[in-house]
N, C-alpha and C. Protein backbone atom coordinates (compact mmCIF):
# COMPACT_ATOMS: atom_id res chain seq x y z
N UNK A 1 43.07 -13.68 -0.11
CA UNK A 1 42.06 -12.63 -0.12
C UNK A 1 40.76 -13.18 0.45
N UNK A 2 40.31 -12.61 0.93
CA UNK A 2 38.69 -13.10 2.22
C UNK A 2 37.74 -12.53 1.06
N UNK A 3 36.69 -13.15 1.43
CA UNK A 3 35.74 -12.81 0.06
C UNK A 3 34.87 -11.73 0.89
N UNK A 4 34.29 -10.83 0.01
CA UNK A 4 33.43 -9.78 0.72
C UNK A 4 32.14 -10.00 1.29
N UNK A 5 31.25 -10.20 2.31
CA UNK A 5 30.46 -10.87 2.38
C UNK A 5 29.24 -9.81 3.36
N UNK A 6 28.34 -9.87 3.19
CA UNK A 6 27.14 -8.91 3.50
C UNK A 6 26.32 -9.46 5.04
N UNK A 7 26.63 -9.14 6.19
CA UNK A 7 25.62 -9.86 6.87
C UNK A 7 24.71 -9.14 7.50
N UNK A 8 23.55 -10.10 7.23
CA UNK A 8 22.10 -9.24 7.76
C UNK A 8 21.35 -10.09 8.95
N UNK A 9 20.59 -9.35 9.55
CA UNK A 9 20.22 -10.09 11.08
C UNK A 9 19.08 -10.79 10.78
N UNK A 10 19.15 -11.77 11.35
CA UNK A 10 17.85 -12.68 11.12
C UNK A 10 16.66 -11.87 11.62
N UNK A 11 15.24 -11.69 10.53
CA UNK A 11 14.07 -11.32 10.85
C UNK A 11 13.59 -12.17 11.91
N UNK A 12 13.14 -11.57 13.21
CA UNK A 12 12.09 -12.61 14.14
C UNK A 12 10.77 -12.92 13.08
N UNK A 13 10.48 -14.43 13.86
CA UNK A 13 9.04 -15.15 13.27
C UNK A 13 8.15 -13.84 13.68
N UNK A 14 7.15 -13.95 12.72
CA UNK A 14 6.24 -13.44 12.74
C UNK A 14 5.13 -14.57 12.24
N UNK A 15 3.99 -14.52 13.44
CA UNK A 15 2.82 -15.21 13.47
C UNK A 15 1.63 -14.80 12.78
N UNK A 16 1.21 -15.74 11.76
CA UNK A 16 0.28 -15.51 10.59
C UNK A 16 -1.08 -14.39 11.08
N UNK A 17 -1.56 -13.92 10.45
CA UNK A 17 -3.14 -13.25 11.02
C UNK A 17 -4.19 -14.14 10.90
N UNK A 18 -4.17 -15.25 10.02
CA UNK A 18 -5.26 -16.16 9.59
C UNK A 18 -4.86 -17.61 9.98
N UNK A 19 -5.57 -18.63 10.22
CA UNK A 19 -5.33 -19.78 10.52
C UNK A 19 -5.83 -20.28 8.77
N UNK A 20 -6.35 -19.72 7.92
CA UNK A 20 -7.18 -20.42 7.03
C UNK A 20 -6.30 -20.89 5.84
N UNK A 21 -7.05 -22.10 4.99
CA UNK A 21 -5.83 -23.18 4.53
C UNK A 21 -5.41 -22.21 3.45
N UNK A 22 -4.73 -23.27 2.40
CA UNK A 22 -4.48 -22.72 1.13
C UNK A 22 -5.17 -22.84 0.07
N UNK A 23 -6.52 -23.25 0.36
CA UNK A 23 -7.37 -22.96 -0.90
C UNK A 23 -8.35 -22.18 -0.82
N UNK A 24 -8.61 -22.08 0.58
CA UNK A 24 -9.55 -20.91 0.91
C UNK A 24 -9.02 -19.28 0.69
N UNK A 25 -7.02 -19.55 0.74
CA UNK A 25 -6.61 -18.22 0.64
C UNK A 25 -6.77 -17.99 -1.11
N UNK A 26 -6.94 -19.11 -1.62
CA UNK A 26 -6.48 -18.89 -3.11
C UNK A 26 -8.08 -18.30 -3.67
N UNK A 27 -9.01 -18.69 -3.09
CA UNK A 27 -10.45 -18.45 -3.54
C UNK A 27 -10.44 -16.68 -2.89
N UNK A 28 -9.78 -16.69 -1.46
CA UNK A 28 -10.30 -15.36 -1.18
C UNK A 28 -9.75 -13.92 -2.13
N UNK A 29 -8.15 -14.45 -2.87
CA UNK A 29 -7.72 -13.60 -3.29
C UNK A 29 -7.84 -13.30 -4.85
N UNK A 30 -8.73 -14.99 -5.21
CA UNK A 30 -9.27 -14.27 -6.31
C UNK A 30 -10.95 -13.46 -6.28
N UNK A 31 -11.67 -13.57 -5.27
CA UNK A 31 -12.43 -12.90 -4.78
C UNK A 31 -12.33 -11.49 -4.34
N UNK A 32 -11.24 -11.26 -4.12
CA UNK A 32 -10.44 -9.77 -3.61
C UNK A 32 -10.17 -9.25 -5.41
N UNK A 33 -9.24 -10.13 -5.87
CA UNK A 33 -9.30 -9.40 -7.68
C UNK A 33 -10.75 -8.91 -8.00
N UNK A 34 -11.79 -9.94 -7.95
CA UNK A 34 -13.02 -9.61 -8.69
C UNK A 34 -13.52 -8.48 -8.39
N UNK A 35 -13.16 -8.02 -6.62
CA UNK A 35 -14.36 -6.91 -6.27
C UNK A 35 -13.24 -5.61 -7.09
N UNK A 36 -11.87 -5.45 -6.68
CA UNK A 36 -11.28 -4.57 -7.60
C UNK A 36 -11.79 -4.34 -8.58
N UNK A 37 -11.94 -5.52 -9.61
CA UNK A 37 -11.99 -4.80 -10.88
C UNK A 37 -13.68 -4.64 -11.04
N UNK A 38 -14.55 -5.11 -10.85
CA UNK A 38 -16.10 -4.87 -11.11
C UNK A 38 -16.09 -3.28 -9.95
N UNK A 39 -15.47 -3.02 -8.63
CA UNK A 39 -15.76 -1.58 -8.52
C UNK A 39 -15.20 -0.20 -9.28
N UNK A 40 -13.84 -0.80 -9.85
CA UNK A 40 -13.22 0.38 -10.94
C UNK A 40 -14.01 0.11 -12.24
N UNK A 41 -14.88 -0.95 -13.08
CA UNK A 41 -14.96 -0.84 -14.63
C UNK A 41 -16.47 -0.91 -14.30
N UNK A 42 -17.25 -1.40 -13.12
CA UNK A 42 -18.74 -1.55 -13.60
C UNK A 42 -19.17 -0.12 -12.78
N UNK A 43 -18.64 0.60 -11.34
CA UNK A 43 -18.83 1.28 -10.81
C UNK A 43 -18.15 2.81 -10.82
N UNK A 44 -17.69 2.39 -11.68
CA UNK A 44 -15.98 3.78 -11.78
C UNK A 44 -15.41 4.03 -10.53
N UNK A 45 -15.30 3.50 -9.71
CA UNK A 45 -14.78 3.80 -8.20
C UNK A 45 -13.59 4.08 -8.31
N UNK A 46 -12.89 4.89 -7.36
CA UNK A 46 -11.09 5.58 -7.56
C UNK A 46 -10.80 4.20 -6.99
N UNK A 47 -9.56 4.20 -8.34
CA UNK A 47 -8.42 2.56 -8.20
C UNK A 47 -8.31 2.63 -6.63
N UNK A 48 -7.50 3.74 -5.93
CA UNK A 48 -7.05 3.80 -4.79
C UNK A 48 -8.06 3.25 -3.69
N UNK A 49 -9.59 3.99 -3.55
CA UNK A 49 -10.63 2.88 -2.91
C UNK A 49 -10.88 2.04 -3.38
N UNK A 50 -11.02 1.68 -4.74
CA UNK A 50 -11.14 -0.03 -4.97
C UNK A 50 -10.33 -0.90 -4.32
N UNK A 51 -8.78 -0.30 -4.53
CA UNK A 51 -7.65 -1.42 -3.81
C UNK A 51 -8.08 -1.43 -2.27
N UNK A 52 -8.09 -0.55 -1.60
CA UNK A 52 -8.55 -0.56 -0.46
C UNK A 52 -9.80 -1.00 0.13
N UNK A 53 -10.79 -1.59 -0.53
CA UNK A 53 -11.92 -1.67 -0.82
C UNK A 53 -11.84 -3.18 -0.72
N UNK A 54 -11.00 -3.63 -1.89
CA UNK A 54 -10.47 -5.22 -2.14
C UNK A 54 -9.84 -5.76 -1.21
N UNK A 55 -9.10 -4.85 -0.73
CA UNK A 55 -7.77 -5.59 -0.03
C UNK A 55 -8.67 -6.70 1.96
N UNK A 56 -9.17 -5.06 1.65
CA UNK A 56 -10.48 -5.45 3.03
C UNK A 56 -11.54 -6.82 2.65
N UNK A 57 -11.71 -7.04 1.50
CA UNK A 57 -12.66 -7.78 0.84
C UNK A 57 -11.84 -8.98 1.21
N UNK A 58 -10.33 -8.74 0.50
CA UNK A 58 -9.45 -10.31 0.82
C UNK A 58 -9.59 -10.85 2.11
N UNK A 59 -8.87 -9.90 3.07
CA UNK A 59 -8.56 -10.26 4.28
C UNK A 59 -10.17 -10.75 5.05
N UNK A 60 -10.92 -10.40 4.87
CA UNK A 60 -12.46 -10.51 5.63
C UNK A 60 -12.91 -12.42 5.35
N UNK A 61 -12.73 -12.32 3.52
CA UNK A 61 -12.77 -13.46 3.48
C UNK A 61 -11.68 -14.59 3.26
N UNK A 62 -10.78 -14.16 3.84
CA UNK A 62 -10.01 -15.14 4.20
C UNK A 62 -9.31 -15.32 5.83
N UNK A 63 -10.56 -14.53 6.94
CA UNK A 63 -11.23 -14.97 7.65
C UNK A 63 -10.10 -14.50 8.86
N UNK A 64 -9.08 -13.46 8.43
CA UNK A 64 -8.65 -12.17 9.21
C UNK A 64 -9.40 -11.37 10.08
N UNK A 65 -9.29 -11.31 11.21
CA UNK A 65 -9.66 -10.46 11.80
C UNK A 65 -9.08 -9.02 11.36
N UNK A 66 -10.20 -7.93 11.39
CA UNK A 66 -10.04 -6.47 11.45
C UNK A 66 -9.08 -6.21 12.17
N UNK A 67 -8.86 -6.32 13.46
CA UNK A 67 -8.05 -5.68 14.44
C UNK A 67 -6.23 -6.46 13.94
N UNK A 68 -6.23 -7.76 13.67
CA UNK A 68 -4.98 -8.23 13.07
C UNK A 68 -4.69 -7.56 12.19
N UNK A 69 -5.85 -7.02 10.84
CA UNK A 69 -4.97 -6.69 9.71
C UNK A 69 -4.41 -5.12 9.87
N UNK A 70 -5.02 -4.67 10.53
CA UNK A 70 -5.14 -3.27 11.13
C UNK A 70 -3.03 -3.44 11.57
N UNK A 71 -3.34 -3.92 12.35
CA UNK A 71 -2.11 -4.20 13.18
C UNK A 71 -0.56 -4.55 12.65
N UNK A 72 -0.83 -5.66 11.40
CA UNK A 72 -0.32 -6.52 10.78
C UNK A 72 1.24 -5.42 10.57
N UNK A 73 1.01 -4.05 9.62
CA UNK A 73 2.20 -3.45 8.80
C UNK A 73 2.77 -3.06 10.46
N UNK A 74 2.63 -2.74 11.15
CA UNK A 74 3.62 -2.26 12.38
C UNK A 74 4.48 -3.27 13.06
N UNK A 75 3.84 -4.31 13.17
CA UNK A 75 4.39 -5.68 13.67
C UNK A 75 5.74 -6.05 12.64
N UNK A 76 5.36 -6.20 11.29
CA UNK A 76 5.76 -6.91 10.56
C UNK A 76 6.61 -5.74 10.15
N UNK A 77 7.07 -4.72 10.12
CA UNK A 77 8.13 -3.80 9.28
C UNK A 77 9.07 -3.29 10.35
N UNK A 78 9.08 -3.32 11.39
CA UNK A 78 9.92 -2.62 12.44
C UNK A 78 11.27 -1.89 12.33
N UNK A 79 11.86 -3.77 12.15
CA UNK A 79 13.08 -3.31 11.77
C UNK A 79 13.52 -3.05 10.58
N UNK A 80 12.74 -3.14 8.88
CA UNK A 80 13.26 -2.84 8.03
C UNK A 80 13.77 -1.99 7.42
N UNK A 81 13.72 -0.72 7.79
CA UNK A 81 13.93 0.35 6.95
C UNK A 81 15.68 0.61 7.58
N UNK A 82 16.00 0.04 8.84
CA UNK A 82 17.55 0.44 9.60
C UNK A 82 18.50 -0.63 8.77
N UNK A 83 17.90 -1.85 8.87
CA UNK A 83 18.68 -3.12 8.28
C UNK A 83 18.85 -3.11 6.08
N UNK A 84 18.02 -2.39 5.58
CA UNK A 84 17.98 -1.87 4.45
C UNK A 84 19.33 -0.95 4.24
N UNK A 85 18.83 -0.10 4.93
CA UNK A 85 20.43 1.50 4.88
C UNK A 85 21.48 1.17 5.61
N UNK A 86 21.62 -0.41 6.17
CA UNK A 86 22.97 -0.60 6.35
C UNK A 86 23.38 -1.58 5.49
N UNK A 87 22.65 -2.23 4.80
CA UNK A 87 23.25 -3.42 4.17
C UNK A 87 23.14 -2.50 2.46
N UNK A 88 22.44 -1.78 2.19
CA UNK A 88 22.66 -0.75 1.05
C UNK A 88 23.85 0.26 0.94
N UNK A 89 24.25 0.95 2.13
CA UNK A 89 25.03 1.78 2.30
C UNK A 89 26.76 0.78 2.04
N UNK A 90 26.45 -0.75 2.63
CA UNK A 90 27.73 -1.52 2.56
C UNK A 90 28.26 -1.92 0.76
N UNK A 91 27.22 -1.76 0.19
CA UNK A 91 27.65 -2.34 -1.05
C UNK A 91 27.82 -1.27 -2.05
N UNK A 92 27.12 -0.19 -1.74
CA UNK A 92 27.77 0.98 -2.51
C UNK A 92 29.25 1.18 -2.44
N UNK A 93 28.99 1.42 -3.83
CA UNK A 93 31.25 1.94 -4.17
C UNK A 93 31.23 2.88 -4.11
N UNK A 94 32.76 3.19 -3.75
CA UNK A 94 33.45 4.09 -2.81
C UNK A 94 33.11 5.60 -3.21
N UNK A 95 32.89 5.44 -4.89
CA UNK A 95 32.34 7.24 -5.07
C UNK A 95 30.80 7.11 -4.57
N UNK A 96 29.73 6.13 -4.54
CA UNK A 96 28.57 6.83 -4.43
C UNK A 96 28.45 7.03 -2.68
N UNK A 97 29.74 6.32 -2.01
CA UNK A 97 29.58 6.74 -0.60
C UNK A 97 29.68 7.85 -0.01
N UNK A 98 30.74 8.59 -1.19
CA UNK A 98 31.44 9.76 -0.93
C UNK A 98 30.35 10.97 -1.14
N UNK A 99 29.18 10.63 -2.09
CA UNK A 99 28.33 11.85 -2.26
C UNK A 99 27.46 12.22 -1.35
């Protein structure tokens, strides 16, 4: 009996947005937490612009360019959503294929 086995296509490299080390990322992203939570509890700001608010805060100081991060989710997701519903659709049993 051959064992059942799942194969998925290798993701291409994808090239970082930041050159900056790993302690500068670790300072920026706890710098990105802080502005979150002081704009939702000291400012009442909607979670949804705070995160968005922060997230911009991270990437700025951890020395991302705008136009990279902008860019970043199109580059980086392409192929996932085709390689997902085939390697999901393979491991489903035979009744949930059938529905």
């Amino acid at each position: 009996m051959t064992g059942l086995g799942v194969e998925m296509p290798a993701a291409d490299a994808v090239e970082p947005i930041t050159s900056a080390g790993n302690a500068q990322l670790g300072i920026a992203v706890l710098a990105g937490i802080a502005v979150i939570v002081l704009l939702i509890t000291r400012f009442k700001v909607h979670a949804f612009l705070a995160l968005t608010i922060g997230s911009l805060a991270l990437g700025a100081s951890g020395s991302a360019s705008v136009i990279a991060m902008h860019d970043w989710p199109a580059r980086g997701r392409s192929r996932a959503p085709a390689s997902r519903a085939r390697t999901s659709r393979s491991r489903a049993t035979p009744a949930a294929r059938d529905r």
